[in-house]
C-alpha atoms as a PDB file:
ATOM      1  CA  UNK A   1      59.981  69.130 118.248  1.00  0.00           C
ATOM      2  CA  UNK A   2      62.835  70.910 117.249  1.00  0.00           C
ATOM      3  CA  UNK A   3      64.747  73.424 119.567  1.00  0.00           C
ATOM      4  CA  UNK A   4      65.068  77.093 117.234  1.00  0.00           C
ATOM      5  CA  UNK A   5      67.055  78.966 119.456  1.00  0.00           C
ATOM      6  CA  UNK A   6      68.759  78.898 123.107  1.00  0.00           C
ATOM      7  CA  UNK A   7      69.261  82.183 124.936  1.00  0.00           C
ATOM      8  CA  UNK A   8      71.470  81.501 127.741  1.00  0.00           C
ATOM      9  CA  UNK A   9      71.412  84.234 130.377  1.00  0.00           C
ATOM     10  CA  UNK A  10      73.912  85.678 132.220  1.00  0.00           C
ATOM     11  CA  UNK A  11      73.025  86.705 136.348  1.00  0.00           C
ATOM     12  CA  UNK A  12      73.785  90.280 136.633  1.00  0.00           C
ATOM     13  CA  UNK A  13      72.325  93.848 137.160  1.00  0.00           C
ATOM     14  CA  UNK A  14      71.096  93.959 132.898  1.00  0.00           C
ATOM     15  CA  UNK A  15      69.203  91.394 131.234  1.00  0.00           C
ATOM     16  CA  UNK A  16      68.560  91.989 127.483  1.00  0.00           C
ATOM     17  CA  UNK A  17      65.037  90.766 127.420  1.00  0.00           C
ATOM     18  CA  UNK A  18      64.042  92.010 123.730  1.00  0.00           C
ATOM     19  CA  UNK A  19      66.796  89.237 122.930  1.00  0.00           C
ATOM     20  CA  UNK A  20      64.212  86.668 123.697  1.00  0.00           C
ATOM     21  CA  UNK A  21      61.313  86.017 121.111  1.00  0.00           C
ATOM     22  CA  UNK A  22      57.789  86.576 122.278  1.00  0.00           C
ATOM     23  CA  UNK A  23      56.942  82.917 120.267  1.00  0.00           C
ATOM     24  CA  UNK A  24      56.117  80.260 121.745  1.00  0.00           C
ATOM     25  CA  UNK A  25      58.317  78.185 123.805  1.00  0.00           C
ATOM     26  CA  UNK A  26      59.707  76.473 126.646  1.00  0.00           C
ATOM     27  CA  UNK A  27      62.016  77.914 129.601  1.00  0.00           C
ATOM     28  CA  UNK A  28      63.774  76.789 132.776  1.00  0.00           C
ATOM     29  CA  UNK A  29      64.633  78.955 135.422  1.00  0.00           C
ATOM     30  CA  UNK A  30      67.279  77.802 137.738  1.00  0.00           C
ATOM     31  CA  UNK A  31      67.239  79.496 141.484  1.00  0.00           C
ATOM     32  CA  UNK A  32      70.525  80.252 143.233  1.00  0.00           C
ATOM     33  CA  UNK A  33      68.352  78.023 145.856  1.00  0.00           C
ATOM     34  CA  UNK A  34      65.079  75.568 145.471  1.00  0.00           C
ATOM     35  CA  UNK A  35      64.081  72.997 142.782  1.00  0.00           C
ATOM     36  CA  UNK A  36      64.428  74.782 138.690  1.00  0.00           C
ATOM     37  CA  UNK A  37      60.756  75.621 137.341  1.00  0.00           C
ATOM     38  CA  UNK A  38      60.469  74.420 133.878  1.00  0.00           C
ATOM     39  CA  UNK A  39      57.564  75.470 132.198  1.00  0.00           C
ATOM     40  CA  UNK A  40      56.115  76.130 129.111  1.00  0.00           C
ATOM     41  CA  UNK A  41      53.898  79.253 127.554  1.00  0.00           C
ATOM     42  CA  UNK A  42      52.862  80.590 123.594  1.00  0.00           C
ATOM     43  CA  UNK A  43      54.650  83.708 124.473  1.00  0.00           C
ATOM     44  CA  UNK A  44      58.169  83.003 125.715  1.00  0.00           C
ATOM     45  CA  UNK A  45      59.250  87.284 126.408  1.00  0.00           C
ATOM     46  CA  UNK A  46      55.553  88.160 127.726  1.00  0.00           C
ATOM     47  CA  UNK A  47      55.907  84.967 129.748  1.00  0.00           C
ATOM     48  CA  UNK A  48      59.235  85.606 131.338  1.00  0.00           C
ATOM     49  CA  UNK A  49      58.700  89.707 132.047  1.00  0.00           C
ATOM     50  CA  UNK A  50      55.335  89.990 132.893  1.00  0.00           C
ATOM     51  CA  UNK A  51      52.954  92.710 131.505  1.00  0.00           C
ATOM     52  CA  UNK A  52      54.365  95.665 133.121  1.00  0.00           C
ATOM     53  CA  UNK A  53      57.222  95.790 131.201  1.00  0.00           C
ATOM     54  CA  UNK A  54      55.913  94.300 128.398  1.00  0.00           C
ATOM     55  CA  UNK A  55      55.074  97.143 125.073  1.00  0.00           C
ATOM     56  CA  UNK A  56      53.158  95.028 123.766  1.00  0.00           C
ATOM     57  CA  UNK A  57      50.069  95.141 126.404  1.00  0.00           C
ATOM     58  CA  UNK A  58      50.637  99.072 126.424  1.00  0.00           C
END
């Protein structure tokens, strides 16, 4: 496996979410507190927003 692109994401207010691919991928999301979820999904953007703010289930 080959890693095609890493999207490092800055905590703030704005998160550029059509930045991310909608491919599939892995991800790990790393709480201010608790253990990091790592987890893995065949559409990385869909996967990380959710439908409701998603275009593409629209």
């Amino acid at each position: 496996m080959t890693l095609s692109c890493e999207i490092p994401l800055d905590p703030g207010p704005e998160i550029d979410f059509e930045a991310i691919p909608n491919v599939p991928g892995v991800f790990l999301i790393w709480p201010r507190e608790g253990a990091p979820y790592f987890g893995r999904t065949s559409l990385l953007r869909q996967r990380l927003i959710g439908p409701r703010y998603n275009n593409e289930w629209c």
